[in-house]
PDB file of N, CA and C in Angstrom:
ATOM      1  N   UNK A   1       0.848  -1.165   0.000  1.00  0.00           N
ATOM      2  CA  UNK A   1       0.000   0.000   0.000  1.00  0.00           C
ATOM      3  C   UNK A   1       0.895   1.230   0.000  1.00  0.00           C
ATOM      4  N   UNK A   2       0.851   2.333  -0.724  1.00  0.00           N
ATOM      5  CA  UNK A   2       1.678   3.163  -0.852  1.00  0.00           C
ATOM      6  C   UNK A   2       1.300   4.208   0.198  1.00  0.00           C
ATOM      7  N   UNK A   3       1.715   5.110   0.319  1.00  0.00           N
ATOM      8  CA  UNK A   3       2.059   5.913   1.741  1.00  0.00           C
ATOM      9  C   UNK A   3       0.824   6.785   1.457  1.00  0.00           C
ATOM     10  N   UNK A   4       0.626   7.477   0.302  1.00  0.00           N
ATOM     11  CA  UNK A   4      -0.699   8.144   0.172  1.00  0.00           C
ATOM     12  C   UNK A   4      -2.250   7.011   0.191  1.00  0.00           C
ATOM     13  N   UNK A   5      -2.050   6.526  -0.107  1.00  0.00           N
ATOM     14  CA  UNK A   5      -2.936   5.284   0.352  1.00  0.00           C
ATOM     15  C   UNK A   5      -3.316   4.951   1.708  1.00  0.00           C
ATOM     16  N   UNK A   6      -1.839   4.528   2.632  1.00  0.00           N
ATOM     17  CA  UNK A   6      -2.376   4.576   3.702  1.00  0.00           C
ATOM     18  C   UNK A   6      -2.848   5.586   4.573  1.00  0.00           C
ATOM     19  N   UNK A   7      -2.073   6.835   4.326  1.00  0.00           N
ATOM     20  CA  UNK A   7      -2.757   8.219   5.099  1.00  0.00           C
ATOM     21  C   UNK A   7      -4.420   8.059   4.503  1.00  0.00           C
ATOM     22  N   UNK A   8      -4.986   8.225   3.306  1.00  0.00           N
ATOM     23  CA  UNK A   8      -6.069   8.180   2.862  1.00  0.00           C
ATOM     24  C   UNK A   8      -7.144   7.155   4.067  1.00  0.00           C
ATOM     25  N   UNK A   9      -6.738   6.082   4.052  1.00  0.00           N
ATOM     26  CA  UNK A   9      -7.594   4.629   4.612  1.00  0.00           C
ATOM     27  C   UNK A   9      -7.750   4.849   5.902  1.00  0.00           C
ATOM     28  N   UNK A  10      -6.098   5.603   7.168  1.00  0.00           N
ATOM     29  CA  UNK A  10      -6.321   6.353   8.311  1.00  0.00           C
ATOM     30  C   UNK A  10      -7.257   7.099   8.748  1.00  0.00           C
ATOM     31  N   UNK A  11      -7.544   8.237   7.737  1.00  0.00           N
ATOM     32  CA  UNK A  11      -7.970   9.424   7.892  1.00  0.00           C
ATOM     33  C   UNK A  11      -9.970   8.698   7.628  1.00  0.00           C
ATOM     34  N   UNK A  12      -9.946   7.898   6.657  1.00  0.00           N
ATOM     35  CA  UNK A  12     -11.165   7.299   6.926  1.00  0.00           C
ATOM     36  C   UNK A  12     -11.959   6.918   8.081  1.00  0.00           C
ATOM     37  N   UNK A  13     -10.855   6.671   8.865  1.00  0.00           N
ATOM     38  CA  UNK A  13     -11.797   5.727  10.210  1.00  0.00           C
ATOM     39  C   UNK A  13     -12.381   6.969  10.711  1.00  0.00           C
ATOM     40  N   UNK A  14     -12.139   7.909  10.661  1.00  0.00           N
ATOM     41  CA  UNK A  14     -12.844   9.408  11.877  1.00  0.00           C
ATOM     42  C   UNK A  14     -13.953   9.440  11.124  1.00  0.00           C
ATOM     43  N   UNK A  15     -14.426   8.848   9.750  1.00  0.00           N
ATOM     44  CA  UNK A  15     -15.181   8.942   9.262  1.00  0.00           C
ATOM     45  C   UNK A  15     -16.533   8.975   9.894  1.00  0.00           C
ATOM     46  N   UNK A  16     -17.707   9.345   9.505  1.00  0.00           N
ATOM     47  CA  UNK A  16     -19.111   8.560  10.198  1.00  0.00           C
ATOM     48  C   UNK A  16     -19.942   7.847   9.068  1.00  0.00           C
ATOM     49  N   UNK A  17     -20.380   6.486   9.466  1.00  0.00           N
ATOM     50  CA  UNK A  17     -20.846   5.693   8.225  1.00  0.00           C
ATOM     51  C   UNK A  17     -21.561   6.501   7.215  1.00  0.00           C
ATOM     52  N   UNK A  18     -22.449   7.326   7.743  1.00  0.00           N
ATOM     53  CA  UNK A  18     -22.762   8.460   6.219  1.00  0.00           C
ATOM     54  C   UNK A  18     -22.069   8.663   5.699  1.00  0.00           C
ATOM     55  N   UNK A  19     -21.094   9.075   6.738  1.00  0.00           N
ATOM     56  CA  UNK A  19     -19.522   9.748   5.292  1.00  0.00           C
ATOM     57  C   UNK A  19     -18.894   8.813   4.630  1.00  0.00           C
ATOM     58  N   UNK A  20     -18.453   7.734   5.048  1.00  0.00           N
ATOM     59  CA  UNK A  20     -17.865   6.731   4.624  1.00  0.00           C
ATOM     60  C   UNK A  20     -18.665   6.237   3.237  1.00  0.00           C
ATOM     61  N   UNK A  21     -20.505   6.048   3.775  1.00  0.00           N
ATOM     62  CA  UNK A  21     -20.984   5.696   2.173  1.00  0.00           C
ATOM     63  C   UNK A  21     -21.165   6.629   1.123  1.00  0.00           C
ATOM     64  N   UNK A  22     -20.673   7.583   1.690  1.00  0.00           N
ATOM     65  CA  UNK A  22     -21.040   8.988   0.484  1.00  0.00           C
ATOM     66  C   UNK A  22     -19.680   8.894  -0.215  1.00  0.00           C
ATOM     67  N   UNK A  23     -18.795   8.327   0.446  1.00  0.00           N
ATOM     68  CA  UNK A  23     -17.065   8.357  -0.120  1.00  0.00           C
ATOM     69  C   UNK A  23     -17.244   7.120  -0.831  1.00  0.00           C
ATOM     70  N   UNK A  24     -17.257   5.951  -0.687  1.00  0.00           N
ATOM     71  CA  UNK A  24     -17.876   4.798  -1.692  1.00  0.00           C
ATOM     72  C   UNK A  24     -18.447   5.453  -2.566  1.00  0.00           C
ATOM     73  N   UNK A  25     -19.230   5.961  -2.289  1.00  0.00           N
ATOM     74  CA  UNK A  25     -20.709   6.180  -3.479  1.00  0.00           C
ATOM     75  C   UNK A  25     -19.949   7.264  -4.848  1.00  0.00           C
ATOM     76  N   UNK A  26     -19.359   7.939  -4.443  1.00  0.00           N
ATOM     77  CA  UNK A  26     -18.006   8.620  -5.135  1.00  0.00           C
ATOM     78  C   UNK A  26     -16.916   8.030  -5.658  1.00  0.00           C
ATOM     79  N   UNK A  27     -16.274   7.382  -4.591  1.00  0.00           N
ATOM     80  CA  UNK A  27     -15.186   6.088  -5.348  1.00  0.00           C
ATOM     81  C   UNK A  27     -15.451   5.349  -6.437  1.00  0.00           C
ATOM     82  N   UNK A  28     -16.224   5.043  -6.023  1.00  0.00           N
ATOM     83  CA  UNK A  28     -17.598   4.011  -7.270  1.00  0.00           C
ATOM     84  C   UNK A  28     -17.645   4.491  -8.716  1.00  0.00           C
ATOM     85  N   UNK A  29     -18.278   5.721  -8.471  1.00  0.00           N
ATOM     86  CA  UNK A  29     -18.376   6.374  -9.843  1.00  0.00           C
ATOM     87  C   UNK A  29     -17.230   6.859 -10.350  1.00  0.00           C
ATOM     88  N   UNK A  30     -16.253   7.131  -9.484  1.00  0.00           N
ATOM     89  CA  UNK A  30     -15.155   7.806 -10.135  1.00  0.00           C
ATOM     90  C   UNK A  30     -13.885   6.611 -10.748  1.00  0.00           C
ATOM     91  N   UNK A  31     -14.379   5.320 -10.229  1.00  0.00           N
ATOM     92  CA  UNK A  31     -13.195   4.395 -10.868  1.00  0.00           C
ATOM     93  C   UNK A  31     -14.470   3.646 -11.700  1.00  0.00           C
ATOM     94  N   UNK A  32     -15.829   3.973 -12.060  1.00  0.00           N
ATOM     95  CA  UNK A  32     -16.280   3.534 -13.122  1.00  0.00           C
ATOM     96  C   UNK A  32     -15.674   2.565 -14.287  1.00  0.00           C
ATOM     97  N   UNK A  33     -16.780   2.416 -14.482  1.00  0.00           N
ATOM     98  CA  UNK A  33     -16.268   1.426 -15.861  1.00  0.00           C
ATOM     99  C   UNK A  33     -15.485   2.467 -17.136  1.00  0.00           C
ATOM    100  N   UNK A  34     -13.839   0.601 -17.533  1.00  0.00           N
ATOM    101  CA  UNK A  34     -13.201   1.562 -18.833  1.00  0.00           C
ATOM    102  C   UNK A  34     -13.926   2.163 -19.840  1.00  0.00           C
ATOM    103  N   UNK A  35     -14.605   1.239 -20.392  1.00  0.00           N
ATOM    104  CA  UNK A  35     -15.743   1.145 -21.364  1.00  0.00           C
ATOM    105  C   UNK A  35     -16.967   1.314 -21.364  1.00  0.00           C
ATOM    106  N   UNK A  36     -17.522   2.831 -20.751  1.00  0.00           N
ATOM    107  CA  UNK A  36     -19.036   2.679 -19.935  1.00  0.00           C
ATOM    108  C   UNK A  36     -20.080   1.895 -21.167  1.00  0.00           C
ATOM    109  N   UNK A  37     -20.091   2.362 -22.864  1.00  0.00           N
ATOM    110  CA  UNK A  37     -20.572   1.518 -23.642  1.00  0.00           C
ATOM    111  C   UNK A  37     -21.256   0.462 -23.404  1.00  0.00           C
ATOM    112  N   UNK A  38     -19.267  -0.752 -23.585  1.00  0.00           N
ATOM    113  CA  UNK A  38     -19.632  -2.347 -22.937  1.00  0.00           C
ATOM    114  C   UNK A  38     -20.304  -2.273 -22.246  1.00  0.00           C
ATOM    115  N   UNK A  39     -19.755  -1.472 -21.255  1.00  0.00           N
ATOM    116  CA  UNK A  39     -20.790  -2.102 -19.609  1.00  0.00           C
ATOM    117  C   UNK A  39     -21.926  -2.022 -19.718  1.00  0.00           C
ATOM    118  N   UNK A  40     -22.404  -0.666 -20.514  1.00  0.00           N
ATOM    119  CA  UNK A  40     -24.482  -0.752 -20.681  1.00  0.00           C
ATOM    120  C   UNK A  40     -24.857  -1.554 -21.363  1.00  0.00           C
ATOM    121  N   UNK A  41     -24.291  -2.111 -22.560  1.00  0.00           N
ATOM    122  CA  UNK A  41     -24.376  -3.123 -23.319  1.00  0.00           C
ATOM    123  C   UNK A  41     -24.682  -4.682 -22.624  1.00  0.00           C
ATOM    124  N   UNK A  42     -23.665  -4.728 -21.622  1.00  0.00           N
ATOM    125  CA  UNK A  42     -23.492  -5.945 -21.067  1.00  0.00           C
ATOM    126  C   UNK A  42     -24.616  -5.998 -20.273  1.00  0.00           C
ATOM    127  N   UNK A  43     -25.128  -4.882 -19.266  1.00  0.00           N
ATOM    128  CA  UNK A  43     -25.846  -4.908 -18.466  1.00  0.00           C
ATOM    129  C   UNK A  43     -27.218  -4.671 -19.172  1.00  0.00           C
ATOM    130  N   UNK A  44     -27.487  -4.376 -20.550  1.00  0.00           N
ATOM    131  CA  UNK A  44     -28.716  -4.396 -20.901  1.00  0.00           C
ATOM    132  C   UNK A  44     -28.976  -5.557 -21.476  1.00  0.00           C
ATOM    133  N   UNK A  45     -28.117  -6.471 -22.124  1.00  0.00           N
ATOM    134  CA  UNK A  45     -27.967  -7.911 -22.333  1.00  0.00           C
ATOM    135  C   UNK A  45     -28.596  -8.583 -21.354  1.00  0.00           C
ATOM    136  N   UNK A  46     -28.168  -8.689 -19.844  1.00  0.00           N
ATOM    137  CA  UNK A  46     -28.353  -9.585 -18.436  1.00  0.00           C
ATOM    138  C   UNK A  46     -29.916  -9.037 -18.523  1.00  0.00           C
ATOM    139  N   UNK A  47     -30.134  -7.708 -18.583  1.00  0.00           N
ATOM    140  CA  UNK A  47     -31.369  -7.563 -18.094  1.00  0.00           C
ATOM    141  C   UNK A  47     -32.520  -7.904 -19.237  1.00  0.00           C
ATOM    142  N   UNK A  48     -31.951  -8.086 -20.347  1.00  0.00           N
ATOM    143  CA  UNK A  48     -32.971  -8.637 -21.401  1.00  0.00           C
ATOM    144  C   UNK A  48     -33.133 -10.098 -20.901  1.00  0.00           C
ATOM    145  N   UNK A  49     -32.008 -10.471 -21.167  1.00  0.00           N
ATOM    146  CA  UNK A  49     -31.906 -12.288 -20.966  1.00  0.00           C
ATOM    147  C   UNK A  49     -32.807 -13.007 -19.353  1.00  0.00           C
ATOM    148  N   UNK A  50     -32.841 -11.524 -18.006  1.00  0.00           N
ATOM    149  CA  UNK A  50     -33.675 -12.075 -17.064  1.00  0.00           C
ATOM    150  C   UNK A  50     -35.209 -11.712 -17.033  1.00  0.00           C
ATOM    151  N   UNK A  51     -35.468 -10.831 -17.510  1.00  0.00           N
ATOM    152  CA  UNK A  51     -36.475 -10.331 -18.545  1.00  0.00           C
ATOM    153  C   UNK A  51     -36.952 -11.552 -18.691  1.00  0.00           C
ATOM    154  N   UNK A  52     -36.359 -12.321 -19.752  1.00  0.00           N
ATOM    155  CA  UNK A  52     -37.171 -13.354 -20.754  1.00  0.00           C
ATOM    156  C   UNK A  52     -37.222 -14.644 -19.794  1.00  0.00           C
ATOM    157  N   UNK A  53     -36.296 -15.267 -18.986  1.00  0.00           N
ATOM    158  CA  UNK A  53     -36.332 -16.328 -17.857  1.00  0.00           C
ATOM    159  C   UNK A  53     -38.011 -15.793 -16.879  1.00  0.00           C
ATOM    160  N   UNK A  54     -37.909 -14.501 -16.502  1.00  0.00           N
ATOM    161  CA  UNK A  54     -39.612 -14.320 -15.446  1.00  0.00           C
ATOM    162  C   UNK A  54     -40.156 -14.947 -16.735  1.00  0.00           C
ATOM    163  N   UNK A  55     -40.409 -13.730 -18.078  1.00  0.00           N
ATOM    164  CA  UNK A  55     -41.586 -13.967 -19.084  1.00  0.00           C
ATOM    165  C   UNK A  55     -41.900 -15.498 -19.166  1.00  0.00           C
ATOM    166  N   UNK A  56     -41.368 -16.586 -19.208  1.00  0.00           N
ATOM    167  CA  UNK A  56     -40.821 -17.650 -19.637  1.00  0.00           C
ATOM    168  C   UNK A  56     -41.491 -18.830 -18.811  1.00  0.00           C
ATOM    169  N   UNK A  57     -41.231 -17.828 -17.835  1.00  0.00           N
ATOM    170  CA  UNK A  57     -42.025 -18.897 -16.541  1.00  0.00           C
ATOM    171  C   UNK A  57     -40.743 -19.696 -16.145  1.00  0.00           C
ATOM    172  N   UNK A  58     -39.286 -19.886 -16.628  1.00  0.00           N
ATOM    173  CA  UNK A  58     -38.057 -20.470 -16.087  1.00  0.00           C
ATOM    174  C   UNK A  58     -37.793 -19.333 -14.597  1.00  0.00           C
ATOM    175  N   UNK A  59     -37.835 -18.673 -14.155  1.00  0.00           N
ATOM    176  CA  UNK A  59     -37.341 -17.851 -13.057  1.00  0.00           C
ATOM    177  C   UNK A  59     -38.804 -17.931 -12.509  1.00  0.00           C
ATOM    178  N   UNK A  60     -38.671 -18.074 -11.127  1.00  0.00           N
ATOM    179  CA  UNK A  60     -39.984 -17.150 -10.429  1.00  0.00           C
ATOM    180  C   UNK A  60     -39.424 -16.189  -9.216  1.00  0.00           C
ATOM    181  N   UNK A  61     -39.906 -15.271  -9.977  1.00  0.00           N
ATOM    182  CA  UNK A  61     -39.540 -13.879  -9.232  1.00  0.00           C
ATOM    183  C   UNK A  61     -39.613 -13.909  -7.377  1.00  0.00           C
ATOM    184  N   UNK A  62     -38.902 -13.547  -6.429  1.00  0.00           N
ATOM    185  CA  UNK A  62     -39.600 -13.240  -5.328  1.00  0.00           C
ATOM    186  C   UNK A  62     -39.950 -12.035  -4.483  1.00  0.00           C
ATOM    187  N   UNK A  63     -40.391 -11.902  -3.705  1.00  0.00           N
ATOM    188  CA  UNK A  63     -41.239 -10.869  -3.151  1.00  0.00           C
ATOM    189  C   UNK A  63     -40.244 -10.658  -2.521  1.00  0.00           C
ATOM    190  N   UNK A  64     -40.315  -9.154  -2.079  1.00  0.00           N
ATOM    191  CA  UNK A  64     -39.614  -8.743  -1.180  1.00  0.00           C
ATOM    192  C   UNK A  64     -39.477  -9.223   0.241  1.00  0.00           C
ATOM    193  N   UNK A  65     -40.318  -9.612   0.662  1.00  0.00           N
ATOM    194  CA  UNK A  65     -40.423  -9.887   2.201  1.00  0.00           C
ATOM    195  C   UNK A  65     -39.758 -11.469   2.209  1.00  0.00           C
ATOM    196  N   UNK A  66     -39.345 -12.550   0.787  1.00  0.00           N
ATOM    197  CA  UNK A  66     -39.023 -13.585   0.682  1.00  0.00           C
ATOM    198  C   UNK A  66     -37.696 -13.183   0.903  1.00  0.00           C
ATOM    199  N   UNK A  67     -37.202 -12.205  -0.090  1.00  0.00           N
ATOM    200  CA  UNK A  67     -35.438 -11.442   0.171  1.00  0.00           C
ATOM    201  C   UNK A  67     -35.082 -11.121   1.575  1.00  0.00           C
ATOM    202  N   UNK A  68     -35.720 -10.538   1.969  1.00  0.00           N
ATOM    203  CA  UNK A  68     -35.390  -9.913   3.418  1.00  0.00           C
ATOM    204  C   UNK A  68     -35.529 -11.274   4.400  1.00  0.00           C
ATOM    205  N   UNK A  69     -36.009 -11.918   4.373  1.00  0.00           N
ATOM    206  CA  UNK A  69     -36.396 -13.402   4.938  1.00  0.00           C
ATOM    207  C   UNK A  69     -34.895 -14.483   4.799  1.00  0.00           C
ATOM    208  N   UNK A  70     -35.217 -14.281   3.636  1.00  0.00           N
ATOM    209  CA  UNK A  70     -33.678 -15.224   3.229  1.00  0.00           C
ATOM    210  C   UNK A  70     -31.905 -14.362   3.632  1.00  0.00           C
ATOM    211  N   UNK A  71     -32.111 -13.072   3.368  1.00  0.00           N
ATOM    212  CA  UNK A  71     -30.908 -12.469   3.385  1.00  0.00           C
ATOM    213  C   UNK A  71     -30.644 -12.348   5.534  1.00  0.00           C
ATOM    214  N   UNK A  72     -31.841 -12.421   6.152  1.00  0.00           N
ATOM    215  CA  UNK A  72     -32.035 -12.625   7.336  1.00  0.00           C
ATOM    216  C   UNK A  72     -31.163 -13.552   8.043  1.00  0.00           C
ATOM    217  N   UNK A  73     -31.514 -15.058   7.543  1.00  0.00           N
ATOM    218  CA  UNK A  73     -31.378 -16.161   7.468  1.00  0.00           C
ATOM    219  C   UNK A  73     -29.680 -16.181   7.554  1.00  0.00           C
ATOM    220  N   UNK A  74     -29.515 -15.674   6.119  1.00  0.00           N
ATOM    221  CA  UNK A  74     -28.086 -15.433   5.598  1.00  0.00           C
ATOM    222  C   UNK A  74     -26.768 -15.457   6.787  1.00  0.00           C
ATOM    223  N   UNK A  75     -27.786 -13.997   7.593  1.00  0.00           N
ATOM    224  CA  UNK A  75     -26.992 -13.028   8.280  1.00  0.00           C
ATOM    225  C   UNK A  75     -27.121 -13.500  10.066  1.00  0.00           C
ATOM    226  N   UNK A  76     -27.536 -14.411  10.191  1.00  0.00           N
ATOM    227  CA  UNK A  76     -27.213 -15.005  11.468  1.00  0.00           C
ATOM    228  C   UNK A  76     -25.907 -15.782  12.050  1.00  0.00           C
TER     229      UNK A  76
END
């Protein structure tokens, strides 16, 4: 880890989790994709292709309260 790196990751911890996800939420976008193109491409591909698995009747979608149930579960 280079020295500006680690001062950076230090200076994080005084952070407060708001700040911390607002600094993600920034990081994120700012090391974005090389190719934003591909990436919409790719990601409008996945979302066609799960699209057609619900339509299809191969996927069955779940409810929210099934997610939160399971991710619950997960997290014990």
């Amino acid at each position: 880890m280079s020295a500006k790196l680690a001062e950076l990751t230090a200076a994080t911890s005084a952070l407060s989790r708001e700040e911390k996800l607002a600094l993600a939420d920034y990081l994120v976008g700012e090391a974005g994709p090389e190719n934003p193109a591909a990436y919409d491409a790719a990601w409008n591909a996945e979302i066609q292709r799960r699209r057609a698995e619900v339509l299809s009747g191969k996927v069955k979608p779940l409810s929210l309260e099934e997610v939160e149930r399971s991710t619950a579960r997960l997290l014990e």
